[in-house]
Protein backbone atom coordinates (compact mmCIF):
# COMPACT_ATOMS: atom_id res chain seq x y z
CA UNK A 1 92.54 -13.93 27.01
CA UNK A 2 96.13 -14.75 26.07
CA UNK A 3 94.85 -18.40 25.88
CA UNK A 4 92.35 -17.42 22.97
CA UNK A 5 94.92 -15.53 20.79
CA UNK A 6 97.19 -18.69 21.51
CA UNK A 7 94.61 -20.86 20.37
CA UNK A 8 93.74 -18.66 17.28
CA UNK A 9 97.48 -18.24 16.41
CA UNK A 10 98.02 -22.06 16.40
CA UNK A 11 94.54 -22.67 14.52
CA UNK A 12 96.07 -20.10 11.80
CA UNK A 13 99.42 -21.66 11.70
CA UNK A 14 97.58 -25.05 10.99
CA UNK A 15 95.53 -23.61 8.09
CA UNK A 16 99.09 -21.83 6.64
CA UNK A 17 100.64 -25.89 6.52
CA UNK A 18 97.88 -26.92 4.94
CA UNK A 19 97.28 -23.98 2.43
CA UNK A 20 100.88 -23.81 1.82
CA UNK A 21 101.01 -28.00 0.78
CA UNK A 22 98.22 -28.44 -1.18
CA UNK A 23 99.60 -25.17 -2.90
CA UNK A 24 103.15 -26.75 -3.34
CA UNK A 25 101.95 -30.55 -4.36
CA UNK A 26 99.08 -28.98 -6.32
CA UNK A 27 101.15 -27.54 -8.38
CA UNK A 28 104.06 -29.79 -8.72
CA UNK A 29 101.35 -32.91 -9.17
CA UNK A 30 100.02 -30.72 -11.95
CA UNK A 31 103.46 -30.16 -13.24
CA UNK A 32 104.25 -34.02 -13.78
CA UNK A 33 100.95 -34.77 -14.78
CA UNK A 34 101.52 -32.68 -17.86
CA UNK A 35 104.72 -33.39 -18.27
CA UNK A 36 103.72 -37.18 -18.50
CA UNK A 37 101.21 -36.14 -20.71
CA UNK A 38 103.04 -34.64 -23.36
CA UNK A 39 105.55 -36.92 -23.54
CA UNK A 40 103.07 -39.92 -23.85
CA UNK A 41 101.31 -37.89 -26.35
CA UNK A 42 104.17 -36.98 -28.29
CA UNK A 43 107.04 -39.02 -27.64
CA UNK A 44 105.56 -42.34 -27.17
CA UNK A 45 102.63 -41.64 -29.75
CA UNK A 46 100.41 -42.92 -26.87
CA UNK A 47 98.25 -40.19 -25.48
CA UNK A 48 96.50 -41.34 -22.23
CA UNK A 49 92.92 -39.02 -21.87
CA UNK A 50 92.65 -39.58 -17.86
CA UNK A 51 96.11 -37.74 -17.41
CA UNK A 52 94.90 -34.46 -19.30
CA UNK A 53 91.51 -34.71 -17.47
CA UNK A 54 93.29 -35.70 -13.90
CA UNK A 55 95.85 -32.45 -14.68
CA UNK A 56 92.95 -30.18 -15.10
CA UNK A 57 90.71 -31.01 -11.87
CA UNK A 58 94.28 -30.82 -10.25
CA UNK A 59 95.05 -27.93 -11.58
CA UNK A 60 91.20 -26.19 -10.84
CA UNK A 61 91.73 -27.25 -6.92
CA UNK A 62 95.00 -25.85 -6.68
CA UNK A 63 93.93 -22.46 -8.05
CA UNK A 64 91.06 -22.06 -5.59
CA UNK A 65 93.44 -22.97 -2.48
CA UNK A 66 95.98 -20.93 -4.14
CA UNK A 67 93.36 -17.70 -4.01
CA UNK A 68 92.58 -18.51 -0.61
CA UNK A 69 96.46 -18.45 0.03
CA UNK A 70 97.42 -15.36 -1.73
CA UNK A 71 94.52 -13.75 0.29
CA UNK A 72 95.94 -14.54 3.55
CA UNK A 73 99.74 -13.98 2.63
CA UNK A 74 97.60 -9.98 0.92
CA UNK A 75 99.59 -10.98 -2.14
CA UNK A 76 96.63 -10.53 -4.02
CA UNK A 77 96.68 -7.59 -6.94
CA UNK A 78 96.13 -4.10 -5.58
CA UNK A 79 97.08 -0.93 -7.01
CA UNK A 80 98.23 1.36 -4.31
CA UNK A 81 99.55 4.22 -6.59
CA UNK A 82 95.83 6.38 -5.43
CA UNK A 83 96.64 5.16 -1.66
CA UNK A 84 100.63 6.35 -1.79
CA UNK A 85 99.96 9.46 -3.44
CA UNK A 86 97.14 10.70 -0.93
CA UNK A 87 98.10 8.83 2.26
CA UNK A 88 101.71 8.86 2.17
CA UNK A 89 102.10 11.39 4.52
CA UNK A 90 99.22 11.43 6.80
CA UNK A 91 99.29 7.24 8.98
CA UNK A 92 95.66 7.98 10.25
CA UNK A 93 93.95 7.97 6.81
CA UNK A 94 95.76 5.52 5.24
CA UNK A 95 94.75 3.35 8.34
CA UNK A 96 91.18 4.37 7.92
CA UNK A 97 91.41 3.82 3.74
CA UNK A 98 92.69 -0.27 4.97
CA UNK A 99 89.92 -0.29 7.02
CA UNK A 100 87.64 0.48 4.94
CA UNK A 101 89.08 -0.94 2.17
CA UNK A 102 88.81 -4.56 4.64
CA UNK A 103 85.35 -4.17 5.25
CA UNK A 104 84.63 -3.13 1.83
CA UNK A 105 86.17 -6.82 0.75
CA UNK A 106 84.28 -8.95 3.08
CA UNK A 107 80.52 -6.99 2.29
CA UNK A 108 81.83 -8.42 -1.42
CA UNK A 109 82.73 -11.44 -0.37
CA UNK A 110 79.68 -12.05 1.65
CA UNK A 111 77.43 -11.76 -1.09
CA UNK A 112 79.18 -14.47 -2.43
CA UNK A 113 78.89 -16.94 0.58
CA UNK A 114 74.40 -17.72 -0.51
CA UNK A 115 75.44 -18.95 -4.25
CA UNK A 116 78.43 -21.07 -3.53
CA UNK A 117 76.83 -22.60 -0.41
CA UNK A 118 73.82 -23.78 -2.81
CA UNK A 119 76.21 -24.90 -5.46
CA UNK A 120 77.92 -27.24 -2.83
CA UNK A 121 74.63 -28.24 -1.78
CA UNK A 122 74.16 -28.92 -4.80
CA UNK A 123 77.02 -30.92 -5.59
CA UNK A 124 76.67 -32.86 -2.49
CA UNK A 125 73.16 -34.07 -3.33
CA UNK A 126 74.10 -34.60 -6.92
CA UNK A 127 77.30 -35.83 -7.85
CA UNK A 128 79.04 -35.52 -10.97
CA UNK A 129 82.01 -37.88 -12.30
CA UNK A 130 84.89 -36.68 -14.70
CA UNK A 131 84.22 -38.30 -18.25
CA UNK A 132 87.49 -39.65 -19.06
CA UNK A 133 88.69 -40.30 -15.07
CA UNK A 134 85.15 -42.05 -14.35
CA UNK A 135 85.88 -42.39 -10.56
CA UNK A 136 86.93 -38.53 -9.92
CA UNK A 137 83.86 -36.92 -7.88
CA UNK A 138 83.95 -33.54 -10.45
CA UNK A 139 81.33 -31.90 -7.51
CA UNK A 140 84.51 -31.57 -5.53
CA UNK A 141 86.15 -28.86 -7.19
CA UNK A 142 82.52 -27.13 -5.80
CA UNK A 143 83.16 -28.01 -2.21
CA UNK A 144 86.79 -26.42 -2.51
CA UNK A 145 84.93 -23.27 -4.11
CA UNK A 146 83.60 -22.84 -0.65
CA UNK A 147 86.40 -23.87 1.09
CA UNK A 148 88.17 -21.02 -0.40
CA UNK A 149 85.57 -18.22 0.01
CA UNK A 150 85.30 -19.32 4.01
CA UNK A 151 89.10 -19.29 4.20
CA UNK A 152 89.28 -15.99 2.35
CA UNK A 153 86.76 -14.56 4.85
CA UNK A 154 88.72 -15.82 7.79
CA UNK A 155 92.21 -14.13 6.55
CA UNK A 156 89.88 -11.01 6.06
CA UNK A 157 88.81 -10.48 9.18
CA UNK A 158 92.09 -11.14 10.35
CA UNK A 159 93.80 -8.56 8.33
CA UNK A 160 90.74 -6.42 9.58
CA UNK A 161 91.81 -7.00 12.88
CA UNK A 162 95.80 -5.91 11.80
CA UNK A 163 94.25 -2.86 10.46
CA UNK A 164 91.92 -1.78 13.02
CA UNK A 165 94.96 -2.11 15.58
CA UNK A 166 97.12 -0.22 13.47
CA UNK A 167 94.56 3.08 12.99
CA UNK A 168 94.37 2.14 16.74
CA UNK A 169 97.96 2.84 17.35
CA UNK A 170 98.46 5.05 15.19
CA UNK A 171 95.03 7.78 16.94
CA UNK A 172 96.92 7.09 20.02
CA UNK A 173 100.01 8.55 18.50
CA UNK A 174 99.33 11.75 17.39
């Protein structure tokens, strides 16, 4: 059994690099792409189209990783003012509210999994090329759409898994 979680822990920590890179060079590709782009534009009165179009497929990949990423780091935005005020004191309901709060994410995010898997399917029988960077497949930014709703499903379940240990623990306390 140990060798599973091993395996699982080392699968996760594989998917963290790879989140955590795209994320960083995503974003710092992005960066000099429109930093190029207003100085060519600008400074050099010689505005290149393909950089502009480039920054913005760039930029649309690195926000779906980056969801994906903020979803398994449960960065993403919450209000827990109603959860302090009426679980503060009392460890067994606020594991139960997580819990439930878990499961209530991935019924959500299920019903999302049908539509993006036909859009990819989509995408992959008909592809779709930017206008201005002719040889950038546009129909990827759809495969990373379901990239990111399978990775967000994973880091779910695995913060499902947290939770339900913690209400776990925290019956056998009391």
């Amino acid at each position: 059994m140990n060798y599973i979680f091993a395996f699982v822990n080392k699968i996760e920590n594989i998917i963290t690099i790879i989140e955590r890179n795209i994320a960083m060079i995503g974003i710092w590709v992005c960066t000099i792409l429109v930093f190029f782009g207003v100085v060519n534009r600008y400074l050099l009165h010689l505005p290149i189209m393909w950089i502009d179009d480039l920054s913005v497929y760039i930029f649309v990949f690195y926000l779906f990783i980056s969801i994906a990423l903020t979803c398994r780091e449960d960065m993403h935005l919450r209000i827990d003012v109603f959860r302090n005020k009426l679980f503060r004191k009392n460890s067994i309901a606020d594991s139960v509210y997580a819990v439930l709060l878990r499961i209530i994410s991935i019924i959500i995010l299920c019903f999302f999994v049908s539509p993006v898997y036909r859009l990819f399917l989509q995408a992959k029988k008909y592809p779709e090329y930017g206008s201005l960077v002719r040889w950038f497949n546009t129909s990827w930014l759809r495969y990373v759409v379901l990239l990111m709703v399978i990775l967000m499903l994973m880091h779910l379940f695995r913060w499902l898994v947290k939770e339900i240990t913690i209400l776990i623990k925290a019956i056998r306390t009391k």
